[in-house]
N, C-alpha and C. Protein backbone atom coordinates (compact mmCIF):
# COMPACT_ATOMS: atom_id res chain seq x y z
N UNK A 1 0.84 -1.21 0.00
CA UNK A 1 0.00 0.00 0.00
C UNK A 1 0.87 1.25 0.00
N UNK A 2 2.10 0.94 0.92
CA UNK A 2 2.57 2.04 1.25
C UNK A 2 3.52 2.65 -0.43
N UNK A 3 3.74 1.25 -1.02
CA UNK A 3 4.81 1.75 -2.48
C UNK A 3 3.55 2.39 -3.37
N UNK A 4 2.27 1.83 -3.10
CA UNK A 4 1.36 2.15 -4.21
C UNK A 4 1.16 3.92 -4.40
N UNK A 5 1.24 3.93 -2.92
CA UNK A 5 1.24 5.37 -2.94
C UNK A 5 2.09 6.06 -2.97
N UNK A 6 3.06 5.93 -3.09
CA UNK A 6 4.97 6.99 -3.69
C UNK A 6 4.53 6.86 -5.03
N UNK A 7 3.83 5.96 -5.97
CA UNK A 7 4.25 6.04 -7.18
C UNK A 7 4.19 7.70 -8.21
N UNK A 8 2.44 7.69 -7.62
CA UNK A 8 2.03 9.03 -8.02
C UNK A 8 2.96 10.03 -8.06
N UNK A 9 4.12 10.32 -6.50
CA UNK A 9 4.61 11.32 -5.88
C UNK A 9 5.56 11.29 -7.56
N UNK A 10 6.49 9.92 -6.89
CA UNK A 10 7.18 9.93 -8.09
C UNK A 10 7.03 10.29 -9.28
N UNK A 11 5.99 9.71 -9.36
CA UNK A 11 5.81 10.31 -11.32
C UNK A 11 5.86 11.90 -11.19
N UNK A 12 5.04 12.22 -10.68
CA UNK A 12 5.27 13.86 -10.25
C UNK A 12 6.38 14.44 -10.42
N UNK A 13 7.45 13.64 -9.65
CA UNK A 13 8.75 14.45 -9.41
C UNK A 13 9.11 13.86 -11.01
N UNK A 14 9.19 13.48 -11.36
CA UNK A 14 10.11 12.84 -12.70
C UNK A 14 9.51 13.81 -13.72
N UNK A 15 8.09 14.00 -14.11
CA UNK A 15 7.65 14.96 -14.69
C UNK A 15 8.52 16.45 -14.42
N UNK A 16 7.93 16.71 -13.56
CA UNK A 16 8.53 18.01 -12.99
C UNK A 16 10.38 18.02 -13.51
N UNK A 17 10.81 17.60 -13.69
CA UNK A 17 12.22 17.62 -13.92
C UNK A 17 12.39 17.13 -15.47
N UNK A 18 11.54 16.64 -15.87
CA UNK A 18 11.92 16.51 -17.75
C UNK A 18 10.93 17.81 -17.81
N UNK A 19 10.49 18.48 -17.04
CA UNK A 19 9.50 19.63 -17.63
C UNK A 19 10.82 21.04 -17.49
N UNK A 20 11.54 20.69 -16.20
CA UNK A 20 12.43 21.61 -16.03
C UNK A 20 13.82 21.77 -17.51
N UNK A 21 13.76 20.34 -17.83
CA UNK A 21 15.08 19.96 -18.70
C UNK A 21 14.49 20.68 -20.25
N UNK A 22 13.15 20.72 -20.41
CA UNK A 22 13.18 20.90 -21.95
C UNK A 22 13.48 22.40 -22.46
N UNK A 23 14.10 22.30 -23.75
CA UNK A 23 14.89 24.07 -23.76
C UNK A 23 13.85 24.80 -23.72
N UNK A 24 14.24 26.01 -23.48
CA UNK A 24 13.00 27.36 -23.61
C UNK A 24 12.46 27.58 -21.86
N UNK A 25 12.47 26.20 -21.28
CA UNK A 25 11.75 26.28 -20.00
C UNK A 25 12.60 26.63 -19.18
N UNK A 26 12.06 27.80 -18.49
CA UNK A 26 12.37 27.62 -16.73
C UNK A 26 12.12 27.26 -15.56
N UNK A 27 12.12 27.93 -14.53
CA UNK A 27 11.28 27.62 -13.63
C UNK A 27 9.77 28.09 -13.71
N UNK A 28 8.94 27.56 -12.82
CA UNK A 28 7.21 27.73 -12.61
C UNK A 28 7.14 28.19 -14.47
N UNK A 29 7.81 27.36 -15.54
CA UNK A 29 6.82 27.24 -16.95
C UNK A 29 7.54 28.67 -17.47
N UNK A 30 8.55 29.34 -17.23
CA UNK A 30 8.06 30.39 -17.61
C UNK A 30 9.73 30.42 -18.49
N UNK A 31 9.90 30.99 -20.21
CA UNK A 31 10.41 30.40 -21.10
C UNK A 31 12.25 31.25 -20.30
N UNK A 32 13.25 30.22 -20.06
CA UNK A 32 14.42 30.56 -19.59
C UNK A 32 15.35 32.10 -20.54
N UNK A 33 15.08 31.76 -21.66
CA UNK A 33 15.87 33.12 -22.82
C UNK A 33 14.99 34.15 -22.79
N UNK A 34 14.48 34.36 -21.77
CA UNK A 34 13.38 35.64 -22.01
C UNK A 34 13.99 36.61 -21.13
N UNK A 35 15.13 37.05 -20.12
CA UNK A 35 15.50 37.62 -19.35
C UNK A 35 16.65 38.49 -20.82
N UNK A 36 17.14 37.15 -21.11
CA UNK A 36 17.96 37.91 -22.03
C UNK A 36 17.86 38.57 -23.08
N UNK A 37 16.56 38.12 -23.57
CA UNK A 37 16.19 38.78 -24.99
C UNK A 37 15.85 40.38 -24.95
N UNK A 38 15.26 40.92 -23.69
CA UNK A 38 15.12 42.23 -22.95
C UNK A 38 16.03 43.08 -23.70
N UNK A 39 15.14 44.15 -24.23
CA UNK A 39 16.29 45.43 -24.66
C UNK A 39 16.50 46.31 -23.50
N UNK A 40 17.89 46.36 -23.08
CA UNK A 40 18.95 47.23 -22.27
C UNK A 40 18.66 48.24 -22.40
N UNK A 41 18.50 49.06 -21.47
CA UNK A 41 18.40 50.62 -21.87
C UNK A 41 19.81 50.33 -22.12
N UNK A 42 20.70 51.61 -23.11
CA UNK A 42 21.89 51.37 -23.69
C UNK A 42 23.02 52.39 -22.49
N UNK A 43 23.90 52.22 -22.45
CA UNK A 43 24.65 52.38 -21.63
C UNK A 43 25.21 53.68 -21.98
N UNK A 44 24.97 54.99 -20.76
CA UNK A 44 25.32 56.47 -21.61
C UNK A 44 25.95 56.94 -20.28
N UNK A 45 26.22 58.59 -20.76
CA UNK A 45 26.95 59.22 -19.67
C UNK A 45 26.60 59.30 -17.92
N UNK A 46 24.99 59.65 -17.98
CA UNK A 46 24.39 59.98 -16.78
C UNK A 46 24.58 59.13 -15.54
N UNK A 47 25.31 59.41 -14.84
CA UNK A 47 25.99 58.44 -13.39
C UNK A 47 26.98 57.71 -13.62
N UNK A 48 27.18 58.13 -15.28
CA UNK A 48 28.69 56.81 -15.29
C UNK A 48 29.60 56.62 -14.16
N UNK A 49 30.20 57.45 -13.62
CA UNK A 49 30.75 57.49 -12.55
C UNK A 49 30.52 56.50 -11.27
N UNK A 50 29.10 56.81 -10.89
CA UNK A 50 28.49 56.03 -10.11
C UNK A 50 28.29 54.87 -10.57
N UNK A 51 28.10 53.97 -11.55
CA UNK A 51 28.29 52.78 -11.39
C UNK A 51 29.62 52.04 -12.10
N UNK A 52 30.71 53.02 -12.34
CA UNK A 52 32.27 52.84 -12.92
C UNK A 52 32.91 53.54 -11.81
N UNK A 53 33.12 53.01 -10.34
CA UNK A 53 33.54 54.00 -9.63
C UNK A 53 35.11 53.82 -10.03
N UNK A 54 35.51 55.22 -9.77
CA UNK A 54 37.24 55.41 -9.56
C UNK A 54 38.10 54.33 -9.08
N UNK A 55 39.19 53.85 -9.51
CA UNK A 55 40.09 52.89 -8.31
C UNK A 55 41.32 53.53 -7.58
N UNK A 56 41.58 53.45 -7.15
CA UNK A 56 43.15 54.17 -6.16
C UNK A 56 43.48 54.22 -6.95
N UNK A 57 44.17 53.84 -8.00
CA UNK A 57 45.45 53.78 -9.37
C UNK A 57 45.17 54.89 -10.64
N UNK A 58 43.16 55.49 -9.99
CA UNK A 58 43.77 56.46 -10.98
C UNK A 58 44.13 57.38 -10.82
N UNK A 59 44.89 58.01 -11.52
CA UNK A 59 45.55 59.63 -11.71
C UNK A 59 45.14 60.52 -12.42
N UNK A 60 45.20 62.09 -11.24
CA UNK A 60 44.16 62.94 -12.51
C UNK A 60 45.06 63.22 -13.63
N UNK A 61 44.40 63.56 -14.50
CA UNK A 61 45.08 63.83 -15.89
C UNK A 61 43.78 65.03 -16.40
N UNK A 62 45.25 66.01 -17.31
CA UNK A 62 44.62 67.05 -18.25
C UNK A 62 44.03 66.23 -19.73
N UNK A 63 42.78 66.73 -19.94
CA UNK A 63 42.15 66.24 -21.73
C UNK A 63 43.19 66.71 -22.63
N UNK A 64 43.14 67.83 -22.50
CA UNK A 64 44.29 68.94 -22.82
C UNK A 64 45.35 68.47 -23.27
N UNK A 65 46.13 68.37 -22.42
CA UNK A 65 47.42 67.40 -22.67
C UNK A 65 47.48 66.49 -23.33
N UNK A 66 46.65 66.11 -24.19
CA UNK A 66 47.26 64.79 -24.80
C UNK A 66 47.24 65.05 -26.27
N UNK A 67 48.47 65.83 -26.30
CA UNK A 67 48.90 66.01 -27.30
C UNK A 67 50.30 65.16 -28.39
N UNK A 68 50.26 63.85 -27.74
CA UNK A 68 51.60 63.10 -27.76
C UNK A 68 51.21 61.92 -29.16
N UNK A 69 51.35 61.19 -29.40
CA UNK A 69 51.01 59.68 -30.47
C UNK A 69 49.74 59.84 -30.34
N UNK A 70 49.18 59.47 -31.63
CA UNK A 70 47.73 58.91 -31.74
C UNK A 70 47.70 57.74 -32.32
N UNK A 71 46.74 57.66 -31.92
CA UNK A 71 46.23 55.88 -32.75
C UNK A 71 44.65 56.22 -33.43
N UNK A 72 44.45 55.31 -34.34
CA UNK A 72 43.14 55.49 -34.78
C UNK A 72 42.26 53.68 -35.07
N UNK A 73 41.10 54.31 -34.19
CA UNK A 73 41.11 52.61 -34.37
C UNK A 73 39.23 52.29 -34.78
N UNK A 74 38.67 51.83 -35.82
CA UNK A 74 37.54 52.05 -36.03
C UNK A 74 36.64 50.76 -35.24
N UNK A 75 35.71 50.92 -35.05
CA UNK A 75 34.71 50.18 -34.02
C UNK A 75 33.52 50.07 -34.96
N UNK A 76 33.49 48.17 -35.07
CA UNK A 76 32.04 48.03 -35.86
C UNK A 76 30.89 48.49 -34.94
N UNK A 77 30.81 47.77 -33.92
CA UNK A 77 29.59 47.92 -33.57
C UNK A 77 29.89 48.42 -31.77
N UNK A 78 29.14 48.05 -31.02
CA UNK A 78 29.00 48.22 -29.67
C UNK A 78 28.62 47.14 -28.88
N UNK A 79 29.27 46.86 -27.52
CA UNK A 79 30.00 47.47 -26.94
C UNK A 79 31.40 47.10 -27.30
N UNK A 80 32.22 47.96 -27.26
CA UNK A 80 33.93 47.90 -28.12
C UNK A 80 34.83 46.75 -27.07
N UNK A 81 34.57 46.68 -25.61
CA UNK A 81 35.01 45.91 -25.03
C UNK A 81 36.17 46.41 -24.08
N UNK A 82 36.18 48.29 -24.39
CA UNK A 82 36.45 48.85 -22.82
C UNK A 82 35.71 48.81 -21.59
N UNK A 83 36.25 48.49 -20.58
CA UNK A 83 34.81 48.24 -19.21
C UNK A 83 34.95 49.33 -18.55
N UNK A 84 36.16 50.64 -18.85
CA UNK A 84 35.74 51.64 -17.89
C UNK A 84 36.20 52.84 -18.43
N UNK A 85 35.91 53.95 -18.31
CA UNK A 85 36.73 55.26 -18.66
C UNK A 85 36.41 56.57 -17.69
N UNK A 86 37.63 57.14 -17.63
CA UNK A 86 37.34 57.78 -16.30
C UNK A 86 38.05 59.79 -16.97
N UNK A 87 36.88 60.31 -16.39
CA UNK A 87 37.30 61.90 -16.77
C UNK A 87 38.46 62.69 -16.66
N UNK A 88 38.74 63.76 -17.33
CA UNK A 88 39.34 64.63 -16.90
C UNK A 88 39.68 65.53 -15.73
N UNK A 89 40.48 66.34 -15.40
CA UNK A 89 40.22 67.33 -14.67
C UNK A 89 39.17 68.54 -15.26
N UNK A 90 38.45 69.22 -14.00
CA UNK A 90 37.19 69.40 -14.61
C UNK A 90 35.98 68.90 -15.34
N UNK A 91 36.39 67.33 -14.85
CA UNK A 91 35.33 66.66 -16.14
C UNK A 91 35.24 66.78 -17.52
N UNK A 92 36.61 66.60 -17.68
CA UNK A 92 36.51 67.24 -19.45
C UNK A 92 37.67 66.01 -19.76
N UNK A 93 36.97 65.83 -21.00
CA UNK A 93 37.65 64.38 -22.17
C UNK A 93 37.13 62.84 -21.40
N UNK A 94 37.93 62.05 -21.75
CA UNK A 94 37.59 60.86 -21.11
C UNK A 94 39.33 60.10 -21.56
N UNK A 95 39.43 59.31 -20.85
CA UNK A 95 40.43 58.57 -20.84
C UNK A 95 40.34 56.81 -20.58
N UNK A 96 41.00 55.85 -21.38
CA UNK A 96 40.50 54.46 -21.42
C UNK A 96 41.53 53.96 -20.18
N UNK A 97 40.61 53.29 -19.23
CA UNK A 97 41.06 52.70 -18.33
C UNK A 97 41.52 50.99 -18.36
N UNK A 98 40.28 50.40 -18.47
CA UNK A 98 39.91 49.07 -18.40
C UNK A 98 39.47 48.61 -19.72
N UNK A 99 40.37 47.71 -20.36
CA UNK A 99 40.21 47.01 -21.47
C UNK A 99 40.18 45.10 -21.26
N UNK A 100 39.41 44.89 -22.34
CA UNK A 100 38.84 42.85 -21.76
C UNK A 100 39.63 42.74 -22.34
N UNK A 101 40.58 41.67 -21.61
CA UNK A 101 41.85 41.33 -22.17
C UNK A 101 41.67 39.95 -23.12
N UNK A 102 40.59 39.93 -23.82
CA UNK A 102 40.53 38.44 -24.75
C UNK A 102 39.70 39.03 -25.86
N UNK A 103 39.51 37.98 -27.10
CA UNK A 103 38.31 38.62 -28.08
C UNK A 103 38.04 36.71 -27.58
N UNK A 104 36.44 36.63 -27.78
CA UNK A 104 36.31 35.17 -27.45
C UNK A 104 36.02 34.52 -28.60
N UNK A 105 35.72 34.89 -29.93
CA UNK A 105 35.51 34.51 -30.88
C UNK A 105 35.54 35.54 -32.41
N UNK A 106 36.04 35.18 -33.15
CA UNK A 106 35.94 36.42 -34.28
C UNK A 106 34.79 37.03 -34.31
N UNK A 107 34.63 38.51 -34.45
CA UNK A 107 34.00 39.26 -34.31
C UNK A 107 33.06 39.60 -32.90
N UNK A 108 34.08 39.30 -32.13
CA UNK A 108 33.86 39.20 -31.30
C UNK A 108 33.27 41.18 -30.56
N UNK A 109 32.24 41.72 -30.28
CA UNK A 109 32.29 43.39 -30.38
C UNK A 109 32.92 43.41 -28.67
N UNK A 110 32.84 42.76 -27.79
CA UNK A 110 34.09 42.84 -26.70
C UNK A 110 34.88 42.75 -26.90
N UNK A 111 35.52 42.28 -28.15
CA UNK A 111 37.10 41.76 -27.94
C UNK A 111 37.66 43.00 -28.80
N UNK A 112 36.70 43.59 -29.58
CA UNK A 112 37.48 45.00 -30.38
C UNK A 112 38.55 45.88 -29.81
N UNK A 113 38.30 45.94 -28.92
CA UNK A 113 39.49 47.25 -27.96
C UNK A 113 40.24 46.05 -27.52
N UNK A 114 40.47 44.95 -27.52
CA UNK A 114 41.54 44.20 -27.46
C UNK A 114 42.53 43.96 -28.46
N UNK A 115 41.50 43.47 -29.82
CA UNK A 115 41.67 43.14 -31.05
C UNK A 115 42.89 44.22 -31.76
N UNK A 116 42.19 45.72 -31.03
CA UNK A 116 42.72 46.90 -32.10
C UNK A 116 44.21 47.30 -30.86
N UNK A 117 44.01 46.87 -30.02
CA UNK A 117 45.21 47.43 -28.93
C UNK A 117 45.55 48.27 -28.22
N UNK A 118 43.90 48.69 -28.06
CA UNK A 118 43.63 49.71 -27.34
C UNK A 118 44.23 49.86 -25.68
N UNK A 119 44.99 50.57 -25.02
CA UNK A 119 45.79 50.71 -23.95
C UNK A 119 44.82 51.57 -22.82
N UNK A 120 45.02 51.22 -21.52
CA UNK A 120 44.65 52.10 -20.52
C UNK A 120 45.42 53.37 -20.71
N UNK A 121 44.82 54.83 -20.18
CA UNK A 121 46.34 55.92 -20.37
C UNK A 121 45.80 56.69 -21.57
N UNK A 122 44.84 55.99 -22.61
CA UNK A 122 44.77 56.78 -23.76
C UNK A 122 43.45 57.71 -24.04
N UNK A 123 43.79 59.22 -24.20
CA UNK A 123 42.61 59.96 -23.65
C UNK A 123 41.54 59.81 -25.38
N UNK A 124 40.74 60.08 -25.35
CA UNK A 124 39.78 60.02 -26.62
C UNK A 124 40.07 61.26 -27.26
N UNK A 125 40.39 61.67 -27.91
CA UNK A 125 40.70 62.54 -29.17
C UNK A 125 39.51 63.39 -29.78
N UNK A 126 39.06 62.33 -31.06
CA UNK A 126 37.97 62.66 -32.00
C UNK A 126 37.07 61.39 -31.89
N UNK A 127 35.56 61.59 -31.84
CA UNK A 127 34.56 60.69 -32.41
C UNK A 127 34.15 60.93 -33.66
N UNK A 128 34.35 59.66 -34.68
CA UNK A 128 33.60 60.20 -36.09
C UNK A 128 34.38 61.74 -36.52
N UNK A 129 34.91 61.75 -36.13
CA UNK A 129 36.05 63.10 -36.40
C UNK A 129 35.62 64.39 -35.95
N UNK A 130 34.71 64.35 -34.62
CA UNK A 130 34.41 65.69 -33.85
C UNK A 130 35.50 65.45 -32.70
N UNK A 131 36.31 66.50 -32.74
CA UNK A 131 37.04 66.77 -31.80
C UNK A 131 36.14 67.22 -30.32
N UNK A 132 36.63 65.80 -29.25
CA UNK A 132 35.96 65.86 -28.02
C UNK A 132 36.98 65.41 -27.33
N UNK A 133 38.14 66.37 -27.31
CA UNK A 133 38.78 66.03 -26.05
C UNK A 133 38.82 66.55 -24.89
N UNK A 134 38.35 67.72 -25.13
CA UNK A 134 37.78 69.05 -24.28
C UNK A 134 36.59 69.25 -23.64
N UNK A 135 35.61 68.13 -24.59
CA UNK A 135 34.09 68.36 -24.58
C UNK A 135 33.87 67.69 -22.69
N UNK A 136 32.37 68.26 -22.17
CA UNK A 136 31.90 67.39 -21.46
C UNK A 136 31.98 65.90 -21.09
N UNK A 137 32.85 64.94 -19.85
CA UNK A 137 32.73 63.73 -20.16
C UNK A 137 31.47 63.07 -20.07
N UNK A 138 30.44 63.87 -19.30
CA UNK A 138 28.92 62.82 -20.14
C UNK A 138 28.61 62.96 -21.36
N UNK A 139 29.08 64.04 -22.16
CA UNK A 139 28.55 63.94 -23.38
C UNK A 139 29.53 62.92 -24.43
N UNK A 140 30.91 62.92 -23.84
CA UNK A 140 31.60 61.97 -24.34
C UNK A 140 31.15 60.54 -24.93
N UNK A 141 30.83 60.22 -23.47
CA UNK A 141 30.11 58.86 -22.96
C UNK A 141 28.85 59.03 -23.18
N UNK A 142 27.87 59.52 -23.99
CA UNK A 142 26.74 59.44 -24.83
C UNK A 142 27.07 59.27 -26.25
N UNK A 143 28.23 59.74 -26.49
CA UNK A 143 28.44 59.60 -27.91
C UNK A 143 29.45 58.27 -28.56
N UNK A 144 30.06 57.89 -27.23
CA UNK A 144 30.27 56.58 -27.27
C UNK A 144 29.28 55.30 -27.07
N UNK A 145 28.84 55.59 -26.27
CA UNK A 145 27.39 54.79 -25.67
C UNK A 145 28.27 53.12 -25.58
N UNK A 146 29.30 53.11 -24.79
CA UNK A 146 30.03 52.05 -25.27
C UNK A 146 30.12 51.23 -23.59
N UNK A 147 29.20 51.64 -22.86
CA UNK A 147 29.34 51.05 -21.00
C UNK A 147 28.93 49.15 -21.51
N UNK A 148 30.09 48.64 -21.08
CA UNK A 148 29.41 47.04 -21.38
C UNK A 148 28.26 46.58 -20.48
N UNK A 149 27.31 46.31 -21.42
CA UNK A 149 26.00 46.58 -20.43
C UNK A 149 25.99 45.25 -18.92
N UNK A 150 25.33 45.60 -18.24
CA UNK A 150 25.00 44.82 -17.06
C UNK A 150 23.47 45.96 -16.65
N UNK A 151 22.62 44.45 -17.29
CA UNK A 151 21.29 44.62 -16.88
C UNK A 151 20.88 44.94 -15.46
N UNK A 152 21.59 44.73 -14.93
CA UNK A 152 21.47 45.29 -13.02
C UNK A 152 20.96 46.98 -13.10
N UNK A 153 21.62 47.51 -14.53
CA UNK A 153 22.01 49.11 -13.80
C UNK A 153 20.91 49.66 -15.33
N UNK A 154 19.78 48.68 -15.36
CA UNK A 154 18.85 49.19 -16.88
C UNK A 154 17.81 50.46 -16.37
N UNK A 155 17.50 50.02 -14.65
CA UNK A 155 16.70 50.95 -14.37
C UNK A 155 17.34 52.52 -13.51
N UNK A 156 18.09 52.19 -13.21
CA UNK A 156 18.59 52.90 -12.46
C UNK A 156 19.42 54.19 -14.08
N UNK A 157 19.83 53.54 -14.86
CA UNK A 157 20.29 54.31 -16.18
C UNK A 157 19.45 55.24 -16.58
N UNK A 158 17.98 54.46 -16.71
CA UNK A 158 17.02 55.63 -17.24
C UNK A 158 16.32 56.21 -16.26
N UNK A 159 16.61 56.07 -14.69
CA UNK A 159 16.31 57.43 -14.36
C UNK A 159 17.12 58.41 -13.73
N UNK A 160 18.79 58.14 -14.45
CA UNK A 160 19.67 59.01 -14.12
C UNK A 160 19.33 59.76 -15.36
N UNK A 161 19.11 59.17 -16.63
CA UNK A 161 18.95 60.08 -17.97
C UNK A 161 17.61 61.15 -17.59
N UNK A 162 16.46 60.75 -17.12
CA UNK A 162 15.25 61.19 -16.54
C UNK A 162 15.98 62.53 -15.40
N UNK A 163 16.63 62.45 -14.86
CA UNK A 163 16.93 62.92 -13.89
C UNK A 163 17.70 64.47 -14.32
N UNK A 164 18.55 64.33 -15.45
CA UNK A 164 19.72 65.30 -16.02
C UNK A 164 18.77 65.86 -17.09
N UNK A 165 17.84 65.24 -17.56
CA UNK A 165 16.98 65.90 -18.69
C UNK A 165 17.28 65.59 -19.71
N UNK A 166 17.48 64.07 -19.74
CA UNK A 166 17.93 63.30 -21.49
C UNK A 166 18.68 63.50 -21.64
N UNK A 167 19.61 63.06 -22.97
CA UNK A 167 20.82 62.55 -22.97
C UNK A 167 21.74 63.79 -23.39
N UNK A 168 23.39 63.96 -23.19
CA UNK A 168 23.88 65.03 -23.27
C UNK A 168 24.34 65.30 -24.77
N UNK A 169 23.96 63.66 -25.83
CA UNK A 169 24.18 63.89 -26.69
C UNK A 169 23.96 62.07 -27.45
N UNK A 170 23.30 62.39 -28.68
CA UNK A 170 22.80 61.07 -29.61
C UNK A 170 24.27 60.32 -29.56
N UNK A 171 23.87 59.40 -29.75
CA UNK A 171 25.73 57.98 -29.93
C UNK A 171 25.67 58.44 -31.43
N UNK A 172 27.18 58.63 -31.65
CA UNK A 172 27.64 58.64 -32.76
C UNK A 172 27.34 57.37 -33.20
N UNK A 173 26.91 57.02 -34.98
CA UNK A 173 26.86 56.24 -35.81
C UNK A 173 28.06 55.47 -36.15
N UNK A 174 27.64 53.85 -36.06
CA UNK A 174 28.68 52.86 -35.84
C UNK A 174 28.80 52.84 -38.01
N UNK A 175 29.75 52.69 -38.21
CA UNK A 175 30.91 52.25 -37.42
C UNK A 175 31.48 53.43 -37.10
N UNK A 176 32.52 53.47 -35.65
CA UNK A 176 32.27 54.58 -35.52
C UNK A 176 34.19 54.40 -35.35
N UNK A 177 34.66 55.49 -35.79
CA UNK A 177 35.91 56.15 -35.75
C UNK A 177 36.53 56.85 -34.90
N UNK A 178 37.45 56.69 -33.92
CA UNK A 178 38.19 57.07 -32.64
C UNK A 178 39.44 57.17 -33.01
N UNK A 179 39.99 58.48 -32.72
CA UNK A 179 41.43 58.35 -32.61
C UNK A 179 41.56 58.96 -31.19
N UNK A 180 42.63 58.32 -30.67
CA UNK A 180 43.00 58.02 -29.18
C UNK A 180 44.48 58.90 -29.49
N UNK A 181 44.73 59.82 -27.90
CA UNK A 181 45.94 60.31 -28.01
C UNK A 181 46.47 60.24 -26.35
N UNK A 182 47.83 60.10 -26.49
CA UNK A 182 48.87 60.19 -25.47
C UNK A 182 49.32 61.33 -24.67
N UNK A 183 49.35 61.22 -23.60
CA UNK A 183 49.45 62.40 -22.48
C UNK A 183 51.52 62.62 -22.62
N UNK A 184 51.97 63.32 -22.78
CA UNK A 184 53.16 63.00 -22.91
C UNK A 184 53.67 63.27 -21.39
N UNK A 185 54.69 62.52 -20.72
CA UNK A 185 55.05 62.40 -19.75
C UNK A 185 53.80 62.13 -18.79
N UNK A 186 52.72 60.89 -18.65
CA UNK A 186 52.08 60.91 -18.05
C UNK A 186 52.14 59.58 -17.86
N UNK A 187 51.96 58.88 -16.74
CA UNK A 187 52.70 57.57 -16.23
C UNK A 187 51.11 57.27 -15.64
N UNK A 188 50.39 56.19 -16.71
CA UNK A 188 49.49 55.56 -16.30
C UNK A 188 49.76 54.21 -15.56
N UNK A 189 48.35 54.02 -14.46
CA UNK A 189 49.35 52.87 -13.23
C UNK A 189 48.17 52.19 -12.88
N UNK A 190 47.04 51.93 -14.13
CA UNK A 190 45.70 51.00 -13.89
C UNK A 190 46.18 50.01 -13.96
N UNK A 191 44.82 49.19 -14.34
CA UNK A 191 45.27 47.32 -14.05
C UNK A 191 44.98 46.96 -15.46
N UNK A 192 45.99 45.95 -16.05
CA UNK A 192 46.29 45.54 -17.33
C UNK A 192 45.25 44.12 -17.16
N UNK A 193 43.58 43.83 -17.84
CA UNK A 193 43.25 42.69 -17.63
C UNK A 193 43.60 41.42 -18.29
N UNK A 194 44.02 40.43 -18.11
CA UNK A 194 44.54 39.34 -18.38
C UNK A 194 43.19 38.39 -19.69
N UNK A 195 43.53 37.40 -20.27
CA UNK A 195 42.50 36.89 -20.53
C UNK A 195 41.64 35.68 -19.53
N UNK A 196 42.29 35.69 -18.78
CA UNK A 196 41.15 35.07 -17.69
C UNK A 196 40.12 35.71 -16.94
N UNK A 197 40.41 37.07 -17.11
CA UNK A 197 39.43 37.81 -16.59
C UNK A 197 37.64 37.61 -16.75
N UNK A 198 37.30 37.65 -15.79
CA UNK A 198 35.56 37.60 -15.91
C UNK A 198 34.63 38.32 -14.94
N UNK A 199 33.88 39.30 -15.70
CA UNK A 199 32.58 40.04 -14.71
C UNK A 199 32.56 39.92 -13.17
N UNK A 200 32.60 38.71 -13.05
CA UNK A 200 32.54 37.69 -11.28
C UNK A 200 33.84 38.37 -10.61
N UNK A 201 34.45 38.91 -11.14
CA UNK A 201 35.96 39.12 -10.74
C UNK A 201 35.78 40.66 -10.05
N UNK A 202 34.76 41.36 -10.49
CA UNK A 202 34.66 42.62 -10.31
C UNK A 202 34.65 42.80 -8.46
């Protein structure tokens, strides 16, 4: 009597777990790729700061100043696969901090600022060939629109944009064209990421 009655349970549980296994499904039925398919609000200037905070290692630096080597490096699409960039004095220009140290597969749009050799240290120049080294760094970082997204920060993005009164400026049109320039005598002392690096690491 007593096995007659586990059987039911059982079948139950066995169901329940080829119901969990089949693709598309998640938990309580509800389809697993649907979190991801979600459009991102896109990643812009407003609080960059606040959720790219500063690390000890950086150093202020003039926009100004970087009048030394350039590089020019074009970007198909977004995000380029810098994870951080941090302002000027006065908030003016932007400078590349944090680059993903791998591309994981050809065409890979993270692995681009790896791919092209893009360096921490290097302040942004021109977008699309508007000279913004001077400009506002939120408007910078609107016209890059290049924050590698993390859906954590989708709501909190649009109501920092809500908050400043929309954006400080449309993203320049991919593909989009950057030339990067050198601070001369300026001794950058961020962290070089490895290719083992991963998000979890943050």
């Amino acid at each position: 009597m007593a096995v007659a009655q586990r059987r039911p349970i059982l079948a139950l549980c066995l169901a329940g777990t080829v119901l969990c296994l089949l693709p598309g499904q998640g938990f309580v039925g509800s389809p697993a790729g649907r979190l991801s398919s979600i459009r991102v609000v896109a990643r812009v200037g407003a609080e960059y700061q606040e959720r790219q905070s500063p690390r000890d290692a950086d150093l202020p630096f003039d926009a100004a100043a970087a009048t030394g080597d350039t590089v020019d490096v074009s970007f198909k699409k977004r995000p380029f696969g810098i994870l951080r960039y941090t302002p000027g004095n006065g908030d003016k220009g932007a400078m590349v901090q944090e680059v993903i140290g791998k591309s994981r597969y050809p065409g890979d749009p993270q692995g681009q600022g790896f791919a092209a050799g893009v360096k921490g240290g290097w302040v942004v120049k021109t977008i699309n060939g508007q000279d913004v080294q001077t400009e506002d760094f939120n408007t910078v970082m609107d016209l890059l629109d290049d924050e590698v997204a993390d859906p954590r920060f989708s709501k909190s993005v649009a109501l920092a944009i809500e908050k400043q009164g929309g954006r400080k400026a449309q993203p320049a049109e991919a593909p989009i064209a950057i030339t990067y320039a050198t601070i001369p005598g300026y001794e950058w002392k961020g962290e070089v990421l490895g290719a083992d690096w991963e998000p979890a690491h943050r």
